[in-house]
C-alpha atoms as a PDB file:
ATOM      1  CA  UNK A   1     -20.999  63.941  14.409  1.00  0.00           C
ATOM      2  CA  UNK A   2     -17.818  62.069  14.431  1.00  0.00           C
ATOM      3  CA  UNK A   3     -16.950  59.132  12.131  1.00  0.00           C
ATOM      4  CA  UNK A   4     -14.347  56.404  13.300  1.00  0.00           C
ATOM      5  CA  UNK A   5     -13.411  54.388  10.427  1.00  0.00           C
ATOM      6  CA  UNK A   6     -10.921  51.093  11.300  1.00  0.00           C
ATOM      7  CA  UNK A   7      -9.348  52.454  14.260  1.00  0.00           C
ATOM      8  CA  UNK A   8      -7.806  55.970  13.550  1.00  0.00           C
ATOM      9  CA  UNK A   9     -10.309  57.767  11.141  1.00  0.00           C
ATOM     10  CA  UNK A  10     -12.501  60.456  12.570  1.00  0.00           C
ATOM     11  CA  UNK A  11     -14.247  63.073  10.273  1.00  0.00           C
ATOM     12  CA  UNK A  12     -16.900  65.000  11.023  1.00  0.00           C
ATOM     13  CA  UNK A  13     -19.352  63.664   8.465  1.00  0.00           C
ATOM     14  CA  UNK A  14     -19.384  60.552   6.157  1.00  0.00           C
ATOM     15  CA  UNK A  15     -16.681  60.140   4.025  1.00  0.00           C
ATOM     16  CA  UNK A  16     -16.755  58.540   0.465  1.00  0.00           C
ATOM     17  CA  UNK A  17     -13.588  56.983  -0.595  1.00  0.00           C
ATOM     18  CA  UNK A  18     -13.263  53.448  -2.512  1.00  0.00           C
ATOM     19  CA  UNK A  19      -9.989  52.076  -4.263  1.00  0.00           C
ATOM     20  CA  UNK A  20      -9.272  51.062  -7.891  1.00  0.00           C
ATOM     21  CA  UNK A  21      -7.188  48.318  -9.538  1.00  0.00           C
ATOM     22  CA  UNK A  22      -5.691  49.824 -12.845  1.00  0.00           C
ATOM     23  CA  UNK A  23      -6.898  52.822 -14.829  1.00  0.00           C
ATOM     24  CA  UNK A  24     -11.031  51.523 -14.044  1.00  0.00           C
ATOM     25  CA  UNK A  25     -11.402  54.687 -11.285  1.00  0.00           C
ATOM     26  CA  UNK A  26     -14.431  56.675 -13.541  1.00  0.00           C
ATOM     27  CA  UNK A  27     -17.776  56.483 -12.475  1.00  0.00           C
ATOM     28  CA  UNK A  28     -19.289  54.434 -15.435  1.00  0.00           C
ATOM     29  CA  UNK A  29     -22.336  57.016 -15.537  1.00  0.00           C
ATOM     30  CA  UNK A  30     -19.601  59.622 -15.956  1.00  0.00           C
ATOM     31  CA  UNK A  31     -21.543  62.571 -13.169  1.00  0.00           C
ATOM     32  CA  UNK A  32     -21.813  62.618  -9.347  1.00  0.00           C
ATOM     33  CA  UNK A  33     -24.674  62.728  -7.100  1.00  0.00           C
ATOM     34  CA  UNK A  34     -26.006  66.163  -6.009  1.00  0.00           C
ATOM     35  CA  UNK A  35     -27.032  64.702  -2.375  1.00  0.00           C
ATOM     36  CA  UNK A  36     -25.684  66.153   0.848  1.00  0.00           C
ATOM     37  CA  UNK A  37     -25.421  62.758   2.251  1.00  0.00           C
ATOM     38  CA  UNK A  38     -23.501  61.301  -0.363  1.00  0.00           C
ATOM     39  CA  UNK A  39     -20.251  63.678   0.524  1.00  0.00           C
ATOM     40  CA  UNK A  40     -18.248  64.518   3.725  1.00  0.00           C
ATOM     41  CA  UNK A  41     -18.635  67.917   4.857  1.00  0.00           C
ATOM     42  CA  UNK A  42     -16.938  69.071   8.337  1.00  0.00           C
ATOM     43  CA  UNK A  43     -18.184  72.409   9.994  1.00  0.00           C
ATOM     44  CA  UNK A  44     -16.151  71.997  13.393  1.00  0.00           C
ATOM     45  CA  UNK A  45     -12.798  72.011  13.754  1.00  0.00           C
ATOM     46  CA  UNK A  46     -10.454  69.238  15.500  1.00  0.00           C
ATOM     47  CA  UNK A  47      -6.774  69.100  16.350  1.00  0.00           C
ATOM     48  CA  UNK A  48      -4.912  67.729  13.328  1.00  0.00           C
ATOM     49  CA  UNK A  49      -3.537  63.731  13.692  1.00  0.00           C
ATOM     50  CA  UNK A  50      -0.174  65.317  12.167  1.00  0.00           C
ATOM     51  CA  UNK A  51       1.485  67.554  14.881  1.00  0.00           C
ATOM     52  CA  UNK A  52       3.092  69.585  12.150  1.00  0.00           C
ATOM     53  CA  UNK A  53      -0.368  70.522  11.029  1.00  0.00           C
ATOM     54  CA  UNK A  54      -2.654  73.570  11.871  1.00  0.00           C
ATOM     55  CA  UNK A  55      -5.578  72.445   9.703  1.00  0.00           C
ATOM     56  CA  UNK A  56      -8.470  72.023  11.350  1.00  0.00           C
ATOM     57  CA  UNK A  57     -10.515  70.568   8.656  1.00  0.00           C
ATOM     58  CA  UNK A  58      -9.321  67.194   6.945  1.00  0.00           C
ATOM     59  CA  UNK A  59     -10.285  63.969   6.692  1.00  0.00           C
ATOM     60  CA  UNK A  60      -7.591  60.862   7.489  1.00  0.00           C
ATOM     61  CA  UNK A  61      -7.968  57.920   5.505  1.00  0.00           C
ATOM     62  CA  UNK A  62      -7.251  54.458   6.798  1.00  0.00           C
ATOM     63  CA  UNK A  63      -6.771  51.861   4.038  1.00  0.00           C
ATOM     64  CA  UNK A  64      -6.135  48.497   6.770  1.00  0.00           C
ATOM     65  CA  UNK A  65      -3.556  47.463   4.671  1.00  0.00           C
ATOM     66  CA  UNK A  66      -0.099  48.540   3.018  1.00  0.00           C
ATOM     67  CA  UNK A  67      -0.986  49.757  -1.020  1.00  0.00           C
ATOM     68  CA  UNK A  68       0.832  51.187  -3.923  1.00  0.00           C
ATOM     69  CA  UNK A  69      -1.107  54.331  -4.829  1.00  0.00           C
ATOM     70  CA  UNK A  70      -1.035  55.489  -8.002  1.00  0.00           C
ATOM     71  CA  UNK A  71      -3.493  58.433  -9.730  1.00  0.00           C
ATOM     72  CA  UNK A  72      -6.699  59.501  -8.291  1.00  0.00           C
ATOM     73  CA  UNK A  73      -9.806  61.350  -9.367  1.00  0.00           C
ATOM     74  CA  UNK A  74     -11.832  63.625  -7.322  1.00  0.00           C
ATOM     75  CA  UNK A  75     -15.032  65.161  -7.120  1.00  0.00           C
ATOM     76  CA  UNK A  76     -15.513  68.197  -4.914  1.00  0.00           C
ATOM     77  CA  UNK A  77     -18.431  69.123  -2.560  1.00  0.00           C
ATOM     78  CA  UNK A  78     -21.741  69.038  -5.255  1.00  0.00           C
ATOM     79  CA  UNK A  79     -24.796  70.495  -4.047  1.00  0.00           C
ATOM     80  CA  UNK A  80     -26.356  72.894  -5.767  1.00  0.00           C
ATOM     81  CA  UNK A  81     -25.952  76.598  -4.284  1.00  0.00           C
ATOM     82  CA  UNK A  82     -23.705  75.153  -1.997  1.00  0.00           C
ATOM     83  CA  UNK A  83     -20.561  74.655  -4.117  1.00  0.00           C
ATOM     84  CA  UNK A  84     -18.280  77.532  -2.463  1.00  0.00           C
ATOM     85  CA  UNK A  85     -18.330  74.456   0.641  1.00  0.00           C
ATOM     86  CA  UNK A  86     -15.734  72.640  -1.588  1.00  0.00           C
ATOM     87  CA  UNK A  87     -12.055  72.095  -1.310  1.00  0.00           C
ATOM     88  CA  UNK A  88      -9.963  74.264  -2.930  1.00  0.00           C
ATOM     89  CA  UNK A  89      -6.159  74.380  -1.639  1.00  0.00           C
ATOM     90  CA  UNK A  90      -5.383  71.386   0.193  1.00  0.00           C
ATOM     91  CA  UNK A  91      -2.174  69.857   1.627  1.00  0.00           C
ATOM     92  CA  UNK A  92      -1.778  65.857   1.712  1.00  0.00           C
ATOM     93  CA  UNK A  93       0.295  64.066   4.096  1.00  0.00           C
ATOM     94  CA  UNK A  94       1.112  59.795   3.900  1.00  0.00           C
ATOM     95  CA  UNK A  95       2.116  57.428   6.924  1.00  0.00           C
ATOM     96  CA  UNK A  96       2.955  53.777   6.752  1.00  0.00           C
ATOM     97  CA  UNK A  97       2.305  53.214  10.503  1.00  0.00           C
ATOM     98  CA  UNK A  98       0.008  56.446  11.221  1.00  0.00           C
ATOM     99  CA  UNK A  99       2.299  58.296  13.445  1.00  0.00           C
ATOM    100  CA  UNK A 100       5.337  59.380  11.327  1.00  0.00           C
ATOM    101  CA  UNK A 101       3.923  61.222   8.227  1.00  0.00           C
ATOM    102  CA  UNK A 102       5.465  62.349   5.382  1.00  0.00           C
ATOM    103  CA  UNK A 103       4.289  65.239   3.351  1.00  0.00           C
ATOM    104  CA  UNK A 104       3.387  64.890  -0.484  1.00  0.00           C
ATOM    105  CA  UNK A 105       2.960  68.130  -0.906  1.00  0.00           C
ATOM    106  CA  UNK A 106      -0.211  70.528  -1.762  1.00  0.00           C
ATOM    107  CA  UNK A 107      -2.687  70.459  -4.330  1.00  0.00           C
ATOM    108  CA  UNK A 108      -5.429  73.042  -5.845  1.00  0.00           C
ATOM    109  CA  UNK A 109      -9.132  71.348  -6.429  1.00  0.00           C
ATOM    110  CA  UNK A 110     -11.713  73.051  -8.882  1.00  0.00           C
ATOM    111  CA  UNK A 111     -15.125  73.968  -7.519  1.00  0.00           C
ATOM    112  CA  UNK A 112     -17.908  71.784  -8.830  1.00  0.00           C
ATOM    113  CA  UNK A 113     -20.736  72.295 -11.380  1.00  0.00           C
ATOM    114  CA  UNK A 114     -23.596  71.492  -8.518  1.00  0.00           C
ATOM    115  CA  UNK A 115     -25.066  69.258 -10.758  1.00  0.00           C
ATOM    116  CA  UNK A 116     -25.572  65.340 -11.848  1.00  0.00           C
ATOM    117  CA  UNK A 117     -23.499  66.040 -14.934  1.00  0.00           C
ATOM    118  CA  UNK A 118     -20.263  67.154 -12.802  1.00  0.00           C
ATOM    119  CA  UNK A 119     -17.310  64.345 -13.521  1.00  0.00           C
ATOM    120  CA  UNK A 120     -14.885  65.626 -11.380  1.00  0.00           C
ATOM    121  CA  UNK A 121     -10.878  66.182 -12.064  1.00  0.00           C
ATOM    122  CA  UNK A 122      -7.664  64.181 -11.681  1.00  0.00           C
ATOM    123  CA  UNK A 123      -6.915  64.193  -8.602  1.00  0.00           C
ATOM    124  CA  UNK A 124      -3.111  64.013  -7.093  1.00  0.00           C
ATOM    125  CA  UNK A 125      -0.546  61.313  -8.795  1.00  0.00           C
ATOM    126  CA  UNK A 126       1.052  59.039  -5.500  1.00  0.00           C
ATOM    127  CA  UNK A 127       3.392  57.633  -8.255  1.00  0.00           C
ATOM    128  CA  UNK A 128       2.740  53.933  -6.671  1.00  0.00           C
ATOM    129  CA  UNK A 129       4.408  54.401  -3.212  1.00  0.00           C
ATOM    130  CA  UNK A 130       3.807  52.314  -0.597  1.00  0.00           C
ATOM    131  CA  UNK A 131       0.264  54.199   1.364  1.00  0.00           C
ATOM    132  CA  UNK A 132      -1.661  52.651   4.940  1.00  0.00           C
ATOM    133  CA  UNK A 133      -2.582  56.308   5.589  1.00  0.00           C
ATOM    134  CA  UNK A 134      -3.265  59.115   3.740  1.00  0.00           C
ATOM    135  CA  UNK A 135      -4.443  62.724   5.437  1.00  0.00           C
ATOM    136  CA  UNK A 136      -6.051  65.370   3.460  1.00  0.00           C
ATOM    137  CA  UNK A 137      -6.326  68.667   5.141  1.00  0.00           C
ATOM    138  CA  UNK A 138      -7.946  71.879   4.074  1.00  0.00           C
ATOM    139  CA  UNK A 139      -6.448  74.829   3.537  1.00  0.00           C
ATOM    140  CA  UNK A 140      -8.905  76.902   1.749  1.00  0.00           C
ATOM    141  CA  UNK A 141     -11.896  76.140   0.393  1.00  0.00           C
ATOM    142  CA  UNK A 142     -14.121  78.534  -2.185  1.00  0.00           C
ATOM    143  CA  UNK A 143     -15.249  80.446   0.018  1.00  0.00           C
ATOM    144  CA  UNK A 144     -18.021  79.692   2.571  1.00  0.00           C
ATOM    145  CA  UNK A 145     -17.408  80.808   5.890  1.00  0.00           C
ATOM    146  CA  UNK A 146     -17.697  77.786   8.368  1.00  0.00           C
ATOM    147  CA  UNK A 147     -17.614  74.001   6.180  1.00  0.00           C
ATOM    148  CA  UNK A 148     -15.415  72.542   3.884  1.00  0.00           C
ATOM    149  CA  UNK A 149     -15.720  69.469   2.442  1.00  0.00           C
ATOM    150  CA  UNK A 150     -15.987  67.147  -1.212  1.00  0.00           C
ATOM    151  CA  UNK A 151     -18.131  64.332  -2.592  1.00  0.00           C
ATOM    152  CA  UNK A 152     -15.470  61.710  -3.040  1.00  0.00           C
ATOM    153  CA  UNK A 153     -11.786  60.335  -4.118  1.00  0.00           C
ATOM    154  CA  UNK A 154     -11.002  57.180  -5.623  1.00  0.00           C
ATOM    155  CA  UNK A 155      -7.606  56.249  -5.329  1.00  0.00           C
ATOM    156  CA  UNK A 156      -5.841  54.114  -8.274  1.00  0.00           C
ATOM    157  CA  UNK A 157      -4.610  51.204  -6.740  1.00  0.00           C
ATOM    158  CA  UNK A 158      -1.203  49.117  -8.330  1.00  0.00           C
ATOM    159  CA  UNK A 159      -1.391  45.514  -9.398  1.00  0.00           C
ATOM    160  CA  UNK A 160      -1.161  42.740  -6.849  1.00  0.00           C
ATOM    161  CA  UNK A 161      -3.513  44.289  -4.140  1.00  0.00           C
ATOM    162  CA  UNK A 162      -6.200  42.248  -3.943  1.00  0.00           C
ATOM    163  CA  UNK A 163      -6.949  38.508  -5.188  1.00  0.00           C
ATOM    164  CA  UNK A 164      -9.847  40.621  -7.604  1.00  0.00           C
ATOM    165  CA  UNK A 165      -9.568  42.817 -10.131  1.00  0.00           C
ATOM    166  CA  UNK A 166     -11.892  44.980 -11.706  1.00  0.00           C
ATOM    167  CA  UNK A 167     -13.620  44.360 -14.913  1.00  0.00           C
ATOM    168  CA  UNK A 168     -15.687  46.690 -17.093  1.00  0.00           C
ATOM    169  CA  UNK A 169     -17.587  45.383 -20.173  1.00  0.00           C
ATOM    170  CA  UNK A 170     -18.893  47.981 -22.183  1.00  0.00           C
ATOM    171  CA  UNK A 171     -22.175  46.053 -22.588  1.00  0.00           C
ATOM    172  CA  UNK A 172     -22.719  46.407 -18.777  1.00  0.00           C
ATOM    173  CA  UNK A 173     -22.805  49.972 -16.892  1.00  0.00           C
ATOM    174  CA  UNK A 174     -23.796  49.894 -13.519  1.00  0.00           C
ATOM    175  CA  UNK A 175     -22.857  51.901 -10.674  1.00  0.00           C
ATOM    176  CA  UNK A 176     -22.564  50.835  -6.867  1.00  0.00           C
ATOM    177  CA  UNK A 177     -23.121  53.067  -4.010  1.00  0.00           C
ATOM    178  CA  UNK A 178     -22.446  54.474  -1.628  1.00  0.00           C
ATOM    179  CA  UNK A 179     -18.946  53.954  -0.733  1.00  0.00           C
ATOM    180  CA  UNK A 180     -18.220  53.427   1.869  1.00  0.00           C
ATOM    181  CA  UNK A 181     -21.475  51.864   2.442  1.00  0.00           C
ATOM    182  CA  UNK A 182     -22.606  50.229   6.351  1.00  0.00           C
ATOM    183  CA  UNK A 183     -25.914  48.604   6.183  1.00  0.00           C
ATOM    184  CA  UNK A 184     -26.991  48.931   2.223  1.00  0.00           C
ATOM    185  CA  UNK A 185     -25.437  48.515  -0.763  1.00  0.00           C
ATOM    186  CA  UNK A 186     -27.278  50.132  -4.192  1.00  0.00           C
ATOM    187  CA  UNK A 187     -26.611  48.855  -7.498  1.00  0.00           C
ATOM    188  CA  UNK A 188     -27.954  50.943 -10.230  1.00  0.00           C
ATOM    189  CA  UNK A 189     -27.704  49.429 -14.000  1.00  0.00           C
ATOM    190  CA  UNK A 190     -27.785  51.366 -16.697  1.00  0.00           C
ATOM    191  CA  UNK A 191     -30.168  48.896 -18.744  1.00  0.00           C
ATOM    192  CA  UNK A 192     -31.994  45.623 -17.284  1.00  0.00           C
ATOM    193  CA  UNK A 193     -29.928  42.532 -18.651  1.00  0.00           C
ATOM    194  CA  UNK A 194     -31.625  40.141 -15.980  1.00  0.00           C
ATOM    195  CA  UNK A 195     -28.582  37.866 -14.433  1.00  0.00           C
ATOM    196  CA  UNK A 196     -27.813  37.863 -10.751  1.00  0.00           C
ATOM    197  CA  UNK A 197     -25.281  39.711  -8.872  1.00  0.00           C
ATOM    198  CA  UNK A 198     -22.295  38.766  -6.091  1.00  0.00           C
ATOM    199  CA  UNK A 199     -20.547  40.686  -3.807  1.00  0.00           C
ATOM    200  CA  UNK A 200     -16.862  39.226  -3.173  1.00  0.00           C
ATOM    201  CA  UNK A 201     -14.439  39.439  -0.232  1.00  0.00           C
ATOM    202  CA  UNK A 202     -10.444  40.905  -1.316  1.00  0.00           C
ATOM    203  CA  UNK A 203     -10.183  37.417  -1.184  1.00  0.00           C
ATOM    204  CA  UNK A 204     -12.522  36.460  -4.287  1.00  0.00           C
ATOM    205  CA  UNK A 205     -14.980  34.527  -2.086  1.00  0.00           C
ATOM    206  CA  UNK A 206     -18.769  34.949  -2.960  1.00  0.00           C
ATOM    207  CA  UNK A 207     -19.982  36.068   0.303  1.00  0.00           C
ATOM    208  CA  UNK A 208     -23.343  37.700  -1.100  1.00  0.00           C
ATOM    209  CA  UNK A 209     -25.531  36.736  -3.813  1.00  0.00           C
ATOM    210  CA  UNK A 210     -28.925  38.043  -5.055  1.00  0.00           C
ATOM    211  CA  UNK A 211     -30.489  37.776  -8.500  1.00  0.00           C
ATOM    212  CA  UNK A 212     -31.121  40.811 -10.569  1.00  0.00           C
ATOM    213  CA  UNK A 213     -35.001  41.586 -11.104  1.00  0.00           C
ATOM    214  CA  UNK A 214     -34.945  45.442 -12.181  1.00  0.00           C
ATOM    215  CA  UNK A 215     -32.510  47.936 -13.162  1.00  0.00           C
ATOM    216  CA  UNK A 216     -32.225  48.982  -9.327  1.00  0.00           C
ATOM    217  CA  UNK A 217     -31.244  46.398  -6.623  1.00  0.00           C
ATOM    218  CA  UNK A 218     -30.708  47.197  -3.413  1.00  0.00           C
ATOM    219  CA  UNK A 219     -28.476  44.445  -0.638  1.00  0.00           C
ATOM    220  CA  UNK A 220     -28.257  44.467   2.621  1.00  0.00           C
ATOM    221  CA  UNK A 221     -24.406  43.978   4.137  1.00  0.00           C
ATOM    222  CA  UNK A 222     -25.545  44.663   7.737  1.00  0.00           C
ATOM    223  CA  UNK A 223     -23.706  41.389   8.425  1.00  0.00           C
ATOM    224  CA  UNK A 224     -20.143  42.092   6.332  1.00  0.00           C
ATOM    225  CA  UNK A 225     -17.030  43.084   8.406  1.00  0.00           C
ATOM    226  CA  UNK A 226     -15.388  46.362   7.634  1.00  0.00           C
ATOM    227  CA  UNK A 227     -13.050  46.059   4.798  1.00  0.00           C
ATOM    228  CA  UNK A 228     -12.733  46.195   0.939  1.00  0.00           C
ATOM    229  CA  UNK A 229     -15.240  44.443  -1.163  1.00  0.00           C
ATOM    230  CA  UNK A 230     -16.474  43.848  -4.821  1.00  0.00           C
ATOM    231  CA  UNK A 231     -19.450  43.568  -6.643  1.00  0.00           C
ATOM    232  CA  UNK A 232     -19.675  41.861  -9.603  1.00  0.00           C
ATOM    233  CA  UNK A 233     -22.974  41.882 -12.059  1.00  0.00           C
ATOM    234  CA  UNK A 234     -23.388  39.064 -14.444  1.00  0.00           C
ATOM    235  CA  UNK A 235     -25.822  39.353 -16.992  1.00  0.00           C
ATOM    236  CA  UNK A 236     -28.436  36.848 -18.599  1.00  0.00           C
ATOM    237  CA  UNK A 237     -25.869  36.265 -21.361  1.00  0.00           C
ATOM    238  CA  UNK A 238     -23.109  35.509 -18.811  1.00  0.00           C
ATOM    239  CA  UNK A 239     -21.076  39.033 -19.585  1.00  0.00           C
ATOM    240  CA  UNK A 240     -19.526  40.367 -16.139  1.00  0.00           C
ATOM    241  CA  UNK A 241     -18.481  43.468 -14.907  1.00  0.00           C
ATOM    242  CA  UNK A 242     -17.017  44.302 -11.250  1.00  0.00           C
ATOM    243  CA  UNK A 243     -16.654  47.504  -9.572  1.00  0.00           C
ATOM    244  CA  UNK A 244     -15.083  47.545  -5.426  1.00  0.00           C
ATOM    245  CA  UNK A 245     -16.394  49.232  -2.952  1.00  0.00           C
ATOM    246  CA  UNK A 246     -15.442  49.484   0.737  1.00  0.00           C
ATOM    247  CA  UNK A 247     -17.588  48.423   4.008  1.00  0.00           C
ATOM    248  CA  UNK A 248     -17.292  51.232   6.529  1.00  0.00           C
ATOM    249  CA  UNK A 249     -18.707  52.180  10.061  1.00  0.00           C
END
């Protein structure tokens, strides 16, 4: 299967990648999903978008817009007896304009745990340069014979990006996913507080809003445009917390 994402990403599976204001990139439940379908996996080569490449496995992100990239976390390919599928020596490459690229050099990720516990590793450092594209290609992974692939990266974004930042109350843990997400949007909180929850444009606009009746609500976003979004939970006592997440397909 091949995946176009804006207008220059093709993978060969679905991708899960979301941005970060600050130091808020950590999953607030602290693990990663053991799921298949909640990671990007590619078992067929393609020709590498950077000519100076031989890779035929990576994954080319396109973030629509011009950011400062700081730190990153990653969590590598998760499924239980499956693990030696994950990334291990890969070489990163960033564009401004998707044609000249400029190489940020290599980096060595550990193999996961294969299980809901597994919180990942720092990922590379971008040291806030300016970042449209950023291409991730395999090298080596640890050691299955035909796929490579990980769960997900979240990229730390520098202030000024969007017109919304994220929040995190400790009173409120709740995680969003998938993300990217196309059609459906699950918000999972770690205790029922009641409230009502929004999802925001980069903007800050209220586009969505549906009120929380359980500790699991799902919304549709069949009708958002591709782009970066927020979500933002509000309890009964009027405490918020937002987490972004990306609209993708």
């Amino acid at each position: 299967m091949t995946r176009y994402i804006k207008h220059t990403l093709y993978t060969t599976a679905v991708i899960a990648m979301s941005l970060m204001s600050n130091n808020a990139f950590a999953q607030c439940n602290g693990g990663h999903s053991t799921d298949p379908t909640d990671m990007w996996l590619s078992c067929s080569g393609q020709a590498n978008p950077n000519p100076a490449r031989a890779q035929e496995h990576w994954i080319l992100y396109d973030l629509a817009n011009l950011y400062a990239i700081n730190e990153s976390v990653i969590w590598n390919y998760n499924v239980p007896g499956e693990t030696d599928r994950g990334i291990k020596s890969i070489v990163i490459d960033t564009s401004t304009n998707g044609s000249t690229w400029n190489a940020w050099g290599s980096y060595t990720v550990g193999e996961a745990a294969g299980n809901e516990t597994y919180e990942g590793e720092v990922g590379p450092d971008f040291n806030g340069i300016a970042i449209r594209y950023i291409l991730i290609s395999v090298v080596e992974n640890w050691g299955d014979a035909e796929c490579s692939g990980y769960a997900e990266i979240k990229f730390n974004v520098g202030p000024g990006a969007t017109a919304v930042e994220e929040q995190v109350d400790p009173s409120i843990g709740f995680s969003a996913y998938p993300s990217p997400a196309s059609s459906l949007l699950t918000i999972n909180m770690d205790e029922y507080r009641g409230g009502y929850i929004d999802v925001l444009n980069a903007s800050g606009e209220i586009v969505l809003s549906q009120s929380v009746t359980s500790d699991r609500t799902t919304i549709g976003i069949s009708d958002l445009a591709e782009g970066m979004y927020f979500v933002r939970v509000t309890d009964s006592d009027g405490l918020s917390a937002v987490q972004r997440f990306t609209v993708m397909r």
